[in-house]
Protein backbone atom coordinates (compact mmCIF):
# COMPACT_ATOMS: atom_id res chain seq x y z
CA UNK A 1 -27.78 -5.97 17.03
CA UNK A 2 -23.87 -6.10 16.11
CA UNK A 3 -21.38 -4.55 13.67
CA UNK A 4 -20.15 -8.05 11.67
CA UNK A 5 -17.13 -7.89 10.03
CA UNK A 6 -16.24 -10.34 7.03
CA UNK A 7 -12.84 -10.57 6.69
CA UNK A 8 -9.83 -13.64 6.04
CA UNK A 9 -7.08 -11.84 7.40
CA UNK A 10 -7.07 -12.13 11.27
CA UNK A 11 -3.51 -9.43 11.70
CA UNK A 12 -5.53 -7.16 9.28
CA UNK A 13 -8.85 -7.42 12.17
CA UNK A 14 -6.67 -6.44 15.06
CA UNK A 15 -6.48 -2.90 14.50
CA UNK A 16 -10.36 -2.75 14.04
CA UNK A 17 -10.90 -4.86 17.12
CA UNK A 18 -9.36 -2.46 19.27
CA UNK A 19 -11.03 0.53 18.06
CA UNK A 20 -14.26 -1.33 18.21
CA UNK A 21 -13.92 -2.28 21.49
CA UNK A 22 -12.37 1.41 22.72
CA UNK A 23 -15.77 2.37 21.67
CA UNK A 24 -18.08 0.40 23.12
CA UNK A 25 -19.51 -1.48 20.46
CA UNK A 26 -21.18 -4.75 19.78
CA UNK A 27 -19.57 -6.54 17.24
CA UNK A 28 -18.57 -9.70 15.49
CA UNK A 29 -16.47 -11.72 13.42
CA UNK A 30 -17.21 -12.95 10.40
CA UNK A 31 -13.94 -15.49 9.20
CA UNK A 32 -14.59 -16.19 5.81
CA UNK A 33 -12.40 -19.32 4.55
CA UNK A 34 -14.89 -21.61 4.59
CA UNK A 35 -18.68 -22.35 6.07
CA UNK A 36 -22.36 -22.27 4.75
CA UNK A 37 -25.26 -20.92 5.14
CA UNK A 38 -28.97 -21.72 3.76
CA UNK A 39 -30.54 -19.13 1.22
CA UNK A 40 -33.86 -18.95 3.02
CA UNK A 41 -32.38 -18.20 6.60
CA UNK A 42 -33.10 -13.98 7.65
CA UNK A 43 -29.65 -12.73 8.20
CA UNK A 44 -28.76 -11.79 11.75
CA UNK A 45 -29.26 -8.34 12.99
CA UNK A 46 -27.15 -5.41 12.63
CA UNK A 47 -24.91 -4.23 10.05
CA UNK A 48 -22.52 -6.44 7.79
CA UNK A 49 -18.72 -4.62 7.17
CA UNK A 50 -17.00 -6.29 4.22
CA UNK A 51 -13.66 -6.29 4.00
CA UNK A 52 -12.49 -8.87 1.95
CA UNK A 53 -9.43 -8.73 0.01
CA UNK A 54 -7.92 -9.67 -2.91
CA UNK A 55 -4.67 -11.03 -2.04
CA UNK A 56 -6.38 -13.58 0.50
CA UNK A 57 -5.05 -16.33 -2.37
CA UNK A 58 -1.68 -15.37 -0.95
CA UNK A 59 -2.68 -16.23 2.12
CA UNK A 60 -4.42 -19.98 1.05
CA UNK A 61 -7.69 -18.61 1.19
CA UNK A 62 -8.29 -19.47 -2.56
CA UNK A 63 -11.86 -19.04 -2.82
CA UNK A 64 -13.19 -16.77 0.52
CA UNK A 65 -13.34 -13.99 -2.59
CA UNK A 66 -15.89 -16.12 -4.13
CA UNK A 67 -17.59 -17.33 -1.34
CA UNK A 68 -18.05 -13.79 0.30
CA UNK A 69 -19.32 -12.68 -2.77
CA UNK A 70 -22.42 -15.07 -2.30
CA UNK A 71 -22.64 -14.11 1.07
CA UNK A 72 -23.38 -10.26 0.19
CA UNK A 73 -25.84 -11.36 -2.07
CA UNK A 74 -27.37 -13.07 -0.05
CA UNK A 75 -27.63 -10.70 2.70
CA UNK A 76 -28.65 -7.87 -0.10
CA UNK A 77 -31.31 -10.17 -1.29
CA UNK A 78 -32.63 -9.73 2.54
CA UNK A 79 -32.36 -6.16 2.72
CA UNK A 80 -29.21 -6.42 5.07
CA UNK A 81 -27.23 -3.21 5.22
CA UNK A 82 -23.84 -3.96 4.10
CA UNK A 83 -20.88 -1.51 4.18
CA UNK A 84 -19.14 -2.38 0.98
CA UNK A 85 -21.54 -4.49 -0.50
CA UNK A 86 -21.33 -6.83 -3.39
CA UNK A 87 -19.84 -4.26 -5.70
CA UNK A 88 -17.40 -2.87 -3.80
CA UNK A 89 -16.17 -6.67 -3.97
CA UNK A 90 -16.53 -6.86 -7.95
CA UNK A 91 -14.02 -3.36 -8.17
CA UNK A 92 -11.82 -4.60 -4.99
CA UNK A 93 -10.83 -7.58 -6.51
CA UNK A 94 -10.67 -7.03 -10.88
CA UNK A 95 -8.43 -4.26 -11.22
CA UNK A 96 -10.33 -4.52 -15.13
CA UNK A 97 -13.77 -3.68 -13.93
CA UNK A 98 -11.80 -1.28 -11.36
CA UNK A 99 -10.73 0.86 -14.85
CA UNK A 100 -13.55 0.29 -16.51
CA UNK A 101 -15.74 1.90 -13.54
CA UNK A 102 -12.82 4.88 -12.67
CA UNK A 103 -12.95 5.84 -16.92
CA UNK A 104 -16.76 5.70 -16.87
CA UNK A 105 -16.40 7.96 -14.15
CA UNK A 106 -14.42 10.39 -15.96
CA UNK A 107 -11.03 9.52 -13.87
CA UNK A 108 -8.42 9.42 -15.93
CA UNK A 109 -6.08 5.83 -15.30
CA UNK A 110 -2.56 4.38 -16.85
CA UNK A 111 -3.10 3.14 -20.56
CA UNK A 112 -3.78 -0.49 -20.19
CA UNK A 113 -3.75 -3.71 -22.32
CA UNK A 114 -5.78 -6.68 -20.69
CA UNK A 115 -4.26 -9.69 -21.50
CA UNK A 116 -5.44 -13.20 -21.08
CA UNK A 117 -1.97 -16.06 -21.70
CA UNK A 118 1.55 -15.43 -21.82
CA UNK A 119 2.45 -15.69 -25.44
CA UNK A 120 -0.13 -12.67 -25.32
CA UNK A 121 1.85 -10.61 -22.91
CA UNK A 122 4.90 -10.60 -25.01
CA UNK A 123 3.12 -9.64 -28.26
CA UNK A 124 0.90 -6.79 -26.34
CA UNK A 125 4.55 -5.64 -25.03
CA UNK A 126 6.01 -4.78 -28.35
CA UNK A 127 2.86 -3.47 -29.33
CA UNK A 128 2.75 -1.02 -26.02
CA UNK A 129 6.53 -0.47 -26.03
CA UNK A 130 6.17 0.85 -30.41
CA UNK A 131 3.72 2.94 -28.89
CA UNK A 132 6.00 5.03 -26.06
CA UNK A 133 6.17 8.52 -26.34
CA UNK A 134 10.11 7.90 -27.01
CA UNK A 135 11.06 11.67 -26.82
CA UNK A 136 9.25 11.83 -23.00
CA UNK A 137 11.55 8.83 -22.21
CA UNK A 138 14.68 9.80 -23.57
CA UNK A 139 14.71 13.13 -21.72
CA UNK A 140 15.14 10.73 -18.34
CA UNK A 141 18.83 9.62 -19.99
CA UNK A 142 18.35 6.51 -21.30
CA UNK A 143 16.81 4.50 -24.90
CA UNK A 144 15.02 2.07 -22.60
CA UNK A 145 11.13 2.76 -21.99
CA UNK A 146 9.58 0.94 -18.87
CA UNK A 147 6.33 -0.54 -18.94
CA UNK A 148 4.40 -2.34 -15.68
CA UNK A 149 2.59 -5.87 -15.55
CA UNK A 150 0.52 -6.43 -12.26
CA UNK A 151 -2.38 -9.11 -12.33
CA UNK A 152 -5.33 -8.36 -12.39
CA UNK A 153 -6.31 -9.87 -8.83
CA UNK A 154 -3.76 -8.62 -6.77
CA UNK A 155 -3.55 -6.45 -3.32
CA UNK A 156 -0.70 -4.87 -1.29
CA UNK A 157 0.74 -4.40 -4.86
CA UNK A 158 1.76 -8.02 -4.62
CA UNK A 159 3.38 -8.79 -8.21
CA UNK A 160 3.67 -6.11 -9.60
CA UNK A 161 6.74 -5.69 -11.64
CA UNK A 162 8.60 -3.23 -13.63
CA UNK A 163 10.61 -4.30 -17.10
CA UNK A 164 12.39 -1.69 -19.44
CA UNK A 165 13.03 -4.30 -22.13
CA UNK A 166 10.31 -6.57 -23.88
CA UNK A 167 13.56 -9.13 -23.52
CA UNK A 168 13.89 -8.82 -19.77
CA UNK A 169 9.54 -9.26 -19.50
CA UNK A 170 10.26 -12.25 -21.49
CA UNK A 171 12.99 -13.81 -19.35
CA UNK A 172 10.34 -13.47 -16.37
CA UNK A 173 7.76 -14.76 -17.74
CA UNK A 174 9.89 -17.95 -18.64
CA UNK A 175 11.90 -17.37 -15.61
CA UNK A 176 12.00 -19.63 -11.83
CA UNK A 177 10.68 -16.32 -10.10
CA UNK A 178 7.42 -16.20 -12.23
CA UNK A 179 3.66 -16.47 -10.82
CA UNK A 180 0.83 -16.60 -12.93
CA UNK A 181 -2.12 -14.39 -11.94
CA UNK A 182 -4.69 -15.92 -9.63
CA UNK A 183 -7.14 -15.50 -12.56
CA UNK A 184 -5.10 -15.61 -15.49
CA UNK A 185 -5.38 -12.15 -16.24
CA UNK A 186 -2.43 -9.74 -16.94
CA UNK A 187 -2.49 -6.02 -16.83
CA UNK A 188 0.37 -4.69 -19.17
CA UNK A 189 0.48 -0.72 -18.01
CA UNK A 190 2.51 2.51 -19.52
CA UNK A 191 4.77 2.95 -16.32
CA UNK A 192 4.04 6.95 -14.99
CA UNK A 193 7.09 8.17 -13.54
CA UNK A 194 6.44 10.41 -10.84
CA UNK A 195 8.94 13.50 -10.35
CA UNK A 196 11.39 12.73 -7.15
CA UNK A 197 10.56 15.22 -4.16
CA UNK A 198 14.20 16.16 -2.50
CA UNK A 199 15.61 13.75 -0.58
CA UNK A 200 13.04 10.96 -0.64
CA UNK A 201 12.09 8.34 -3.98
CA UNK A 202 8.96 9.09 -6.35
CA UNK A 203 5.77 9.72 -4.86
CA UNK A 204 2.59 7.68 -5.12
CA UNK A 205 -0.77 9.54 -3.27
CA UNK A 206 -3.71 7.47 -1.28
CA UNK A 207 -6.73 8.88 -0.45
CA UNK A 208 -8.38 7.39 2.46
CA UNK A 209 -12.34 8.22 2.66
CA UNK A 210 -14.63 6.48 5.63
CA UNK A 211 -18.62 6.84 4.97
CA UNK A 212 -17.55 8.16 1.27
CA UNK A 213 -16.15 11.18 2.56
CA UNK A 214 -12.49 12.20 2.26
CA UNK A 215 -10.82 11.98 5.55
CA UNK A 216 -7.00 12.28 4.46
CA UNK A 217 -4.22 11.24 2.37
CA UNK A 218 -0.90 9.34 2.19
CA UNK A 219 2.13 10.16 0.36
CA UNK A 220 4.09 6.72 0.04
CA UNK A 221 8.17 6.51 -1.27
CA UNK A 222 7.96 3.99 -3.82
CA UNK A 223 11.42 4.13 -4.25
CA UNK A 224 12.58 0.70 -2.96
CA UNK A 225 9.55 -1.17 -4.80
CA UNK A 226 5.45 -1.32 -5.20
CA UNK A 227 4.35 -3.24 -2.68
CA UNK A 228 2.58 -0.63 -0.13
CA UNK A 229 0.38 -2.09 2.07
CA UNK A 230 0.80 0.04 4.87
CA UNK A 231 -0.98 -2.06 8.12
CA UNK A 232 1.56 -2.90 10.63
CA UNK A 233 1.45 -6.71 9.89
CA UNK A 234 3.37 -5.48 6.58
CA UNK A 235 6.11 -3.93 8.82
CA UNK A 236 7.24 -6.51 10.10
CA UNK A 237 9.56 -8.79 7.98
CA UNK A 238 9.18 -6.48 4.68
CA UNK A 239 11.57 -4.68 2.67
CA UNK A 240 9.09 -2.93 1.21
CA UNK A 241 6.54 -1.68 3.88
CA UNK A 242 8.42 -0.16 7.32
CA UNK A 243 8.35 3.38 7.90
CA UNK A 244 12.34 3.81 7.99
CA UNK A 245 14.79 6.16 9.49
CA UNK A 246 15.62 8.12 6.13
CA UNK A 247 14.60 12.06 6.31
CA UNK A 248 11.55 11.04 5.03
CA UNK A 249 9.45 8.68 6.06
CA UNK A 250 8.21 5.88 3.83
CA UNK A 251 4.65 7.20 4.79
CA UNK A 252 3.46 10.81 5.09
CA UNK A 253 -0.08 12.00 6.14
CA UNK A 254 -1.19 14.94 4.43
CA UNK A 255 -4.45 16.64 5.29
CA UNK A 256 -5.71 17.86 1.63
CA UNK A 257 -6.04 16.62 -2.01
CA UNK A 258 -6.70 18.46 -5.01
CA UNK A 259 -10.45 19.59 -4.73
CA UNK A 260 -11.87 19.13 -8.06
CA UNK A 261 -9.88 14.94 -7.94
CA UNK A 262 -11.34 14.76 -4.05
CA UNK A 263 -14.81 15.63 -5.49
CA UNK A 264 -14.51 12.92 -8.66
CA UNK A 265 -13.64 10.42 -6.42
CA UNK A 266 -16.28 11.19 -3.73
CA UNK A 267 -19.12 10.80 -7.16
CA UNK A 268 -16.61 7.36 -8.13
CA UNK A 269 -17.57 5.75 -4.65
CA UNK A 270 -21.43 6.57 -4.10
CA UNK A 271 -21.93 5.36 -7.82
CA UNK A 272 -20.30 2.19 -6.35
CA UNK A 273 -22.13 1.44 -3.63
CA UNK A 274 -18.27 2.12 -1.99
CA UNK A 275 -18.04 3.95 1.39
CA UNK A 276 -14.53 2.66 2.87
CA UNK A 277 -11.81 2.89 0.46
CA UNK A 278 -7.91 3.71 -0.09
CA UNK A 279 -7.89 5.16 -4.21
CA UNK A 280 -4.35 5.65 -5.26
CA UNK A 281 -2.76 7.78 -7.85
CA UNK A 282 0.11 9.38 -9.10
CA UNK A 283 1.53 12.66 -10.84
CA UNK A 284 3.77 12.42 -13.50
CA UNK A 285 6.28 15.51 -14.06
CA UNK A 286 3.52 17.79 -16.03
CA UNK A 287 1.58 17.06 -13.04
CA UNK A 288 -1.43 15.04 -14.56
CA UNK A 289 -2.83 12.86 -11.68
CA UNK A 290 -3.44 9.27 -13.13
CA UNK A 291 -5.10 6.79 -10.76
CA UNK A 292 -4.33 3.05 -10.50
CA UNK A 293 -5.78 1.15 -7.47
CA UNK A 294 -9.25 0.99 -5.65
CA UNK A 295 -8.49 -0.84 -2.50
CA UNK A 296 -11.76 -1.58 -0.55
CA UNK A 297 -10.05 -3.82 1.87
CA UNK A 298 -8.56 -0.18 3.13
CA UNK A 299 -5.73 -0.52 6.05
CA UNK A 300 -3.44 2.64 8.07
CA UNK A 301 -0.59 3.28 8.62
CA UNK A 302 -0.21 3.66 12.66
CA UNK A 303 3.40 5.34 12.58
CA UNK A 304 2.11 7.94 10.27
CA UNK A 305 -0.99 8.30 11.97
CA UNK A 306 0.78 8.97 15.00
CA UNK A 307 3.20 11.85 13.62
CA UNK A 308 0.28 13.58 12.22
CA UNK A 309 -2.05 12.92 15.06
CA UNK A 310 -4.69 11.26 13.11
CA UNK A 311 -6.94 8.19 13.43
CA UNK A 312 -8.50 6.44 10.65
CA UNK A 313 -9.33 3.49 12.71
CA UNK A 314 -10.89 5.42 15.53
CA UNK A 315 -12.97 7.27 12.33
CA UNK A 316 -14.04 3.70 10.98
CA UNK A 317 -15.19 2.51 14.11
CA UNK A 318 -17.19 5.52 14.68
CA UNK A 319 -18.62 5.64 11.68
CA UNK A 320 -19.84 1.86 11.70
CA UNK A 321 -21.26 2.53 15.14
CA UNK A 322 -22.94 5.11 14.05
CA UNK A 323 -24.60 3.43 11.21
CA UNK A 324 -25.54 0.38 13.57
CA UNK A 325 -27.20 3.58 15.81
CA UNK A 326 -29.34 4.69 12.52
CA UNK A 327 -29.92 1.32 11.43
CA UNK A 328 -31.57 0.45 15.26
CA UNK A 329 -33.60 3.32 15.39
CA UNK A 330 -35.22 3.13 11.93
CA UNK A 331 -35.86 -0.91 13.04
CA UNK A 332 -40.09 -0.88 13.14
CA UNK A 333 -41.68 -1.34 16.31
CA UNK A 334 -42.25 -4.65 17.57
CA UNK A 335 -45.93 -5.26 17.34
């Protein structure tokens, strides 16, 4: 019996490969970019780790989304145990259905317009910028009132982009440095701005949780941009993703969330059939938490990690082993 991981992103696996193997444990790996497999074939044994993401179209994997979503059913039609299972994959990779799920769940998110063509965005922007609490924005200094689009199937927070004028949003969408959503599907967001803490930018907060179960958090500077994948393969080459030399770090490990948001979040991921995750949020000045990102596909930061004496890798592996223990000992006897 093995722990098999499906995954597209082979710098992503390395981390997990290590801790896998610093443990002991029998595992494999599942590349998904392209293969097949016949509907009426038993899955092998063991335990199935999903961790798909949704920026693999950024990394030519078009359509491993898609085809790793037939996989999962396919091993849940078995009776496979899957960690992250086939809706995990539905939340990781619509941030729609993500918002959908989070309000159902009582979790409070940005106030979003889902738009579908570009003619669309720009009429949805005046729409969402005659809407602004004007007074809110005009005690920052300025007349201008921001507002965020991100597609809808991003990851890493990989286009999203922040516009204070419905002109300027127009000029990129018509513009040389525009990129039409994977899916065709825009998100056009109220931007939250997040108080600045001393010395560093404003603050964004992710929660890490391994087996559904809060392990700890991650205060991220978002003050040079949004894209915040924090795995070490994003350090390398990216403005936006090295821990720096600044008084504070880009990423900060702290132990403890608010109880009563740990708790909704905990209910949010077992009513998902979610048990590895990264949820992101942020404060604005009053100090209303607003969450934005479910990212299945969950990744640590190892310079962090390090300063705070923490591993969330180590965790993960454990916790898969120990899953692939359960699983073998409930296996019925051979007759």
């Amino acid at each position: 019996m093995h722990i098999h991981v499906i995954h597209e992103n082979q710098a992503w696996l390395e981390p997990l490969a290590k801790a896998l193997d610093a443990e002991g444990l029998p595992w494999r790996e599942w590349y998904v970019e392209k293969g097949l497999f016949r509907l009426d074939r038993e899955p092998s044994d063991g335990i199935f780790y999903n961790r798909m993401s949704a920026s693999s179209h950024t990394r030519g994997h078009r359509y491993s989304p898609e085809f790793t979503a037939s996989t999962l059913a396919w091993l849940a039609a078995h009776g496979a145990r899957i960690i992250n299972g086939p809706r995990a994959l539905d939340l990781e990779i619509s941030k729609v259905r993500q918002y959908a799920a989070l309000n159902a769940a009582g979790i409070r998110t940005p106030r979003t317009t889902v738009v579908c063509g570009k003619d669309e965005v720009i009429m949805s922007a005046r729409l969402d910028f005659a809407q602004i609490p004007w007074d809110r924005y005009r005690r920052w200094g300025g007349e201008e009132a921001p507002v965020i689009l991100k597609p809808n199937r991003g990851g890493k927070g990989l286009g999203v982009r922040l516009f204070h004028t419905e002109d300027a949003l127009a000029a990129y969408l018509d513009g040389p440095e525009f990129e039409a959503p994977v899916d065709g599907i825009y998100l056009l967001q109220e931007y939250i701005r997040a108080p600045v803490l001393g010395p560093s930018g404003p603050i964004i907060t992710r929660a890490e949780f391994i087996g559904g179960k809060f392990v700890y958090a991650v205060e991220v500077d978002t003050s040079e941009g949004f894209e915040l994948c924090p795995a070490d393969q994003c350090a390398v080459g990216d403005a936006f993703c090295p821990a720096g030399e600044e008084p504070r770090a880009k990423f900060t490990i702290i132990d403890d969330i608010d109880a009563g948001l740990k708790a909704q979040y905990e209910a949010f991921l077992a009513a998902n059939d979610i048990e590895v995750a990264g949820i992101e949020f942020i404060r604005d000045a009053a100090g209303t938490a607003y969450t934005y990102d479910v990212n299945t596909n969950t990744n640590y930061n190892p310079e962090a990690e390090a300063r705070a004496g923490r591993s969330a890798i180590r965790e993960l592996a454990r916790f898969l082993g120990s899953e692939l223990a359960r699983l073998s000992r409930n296996r019925p006897a051979a007759e």
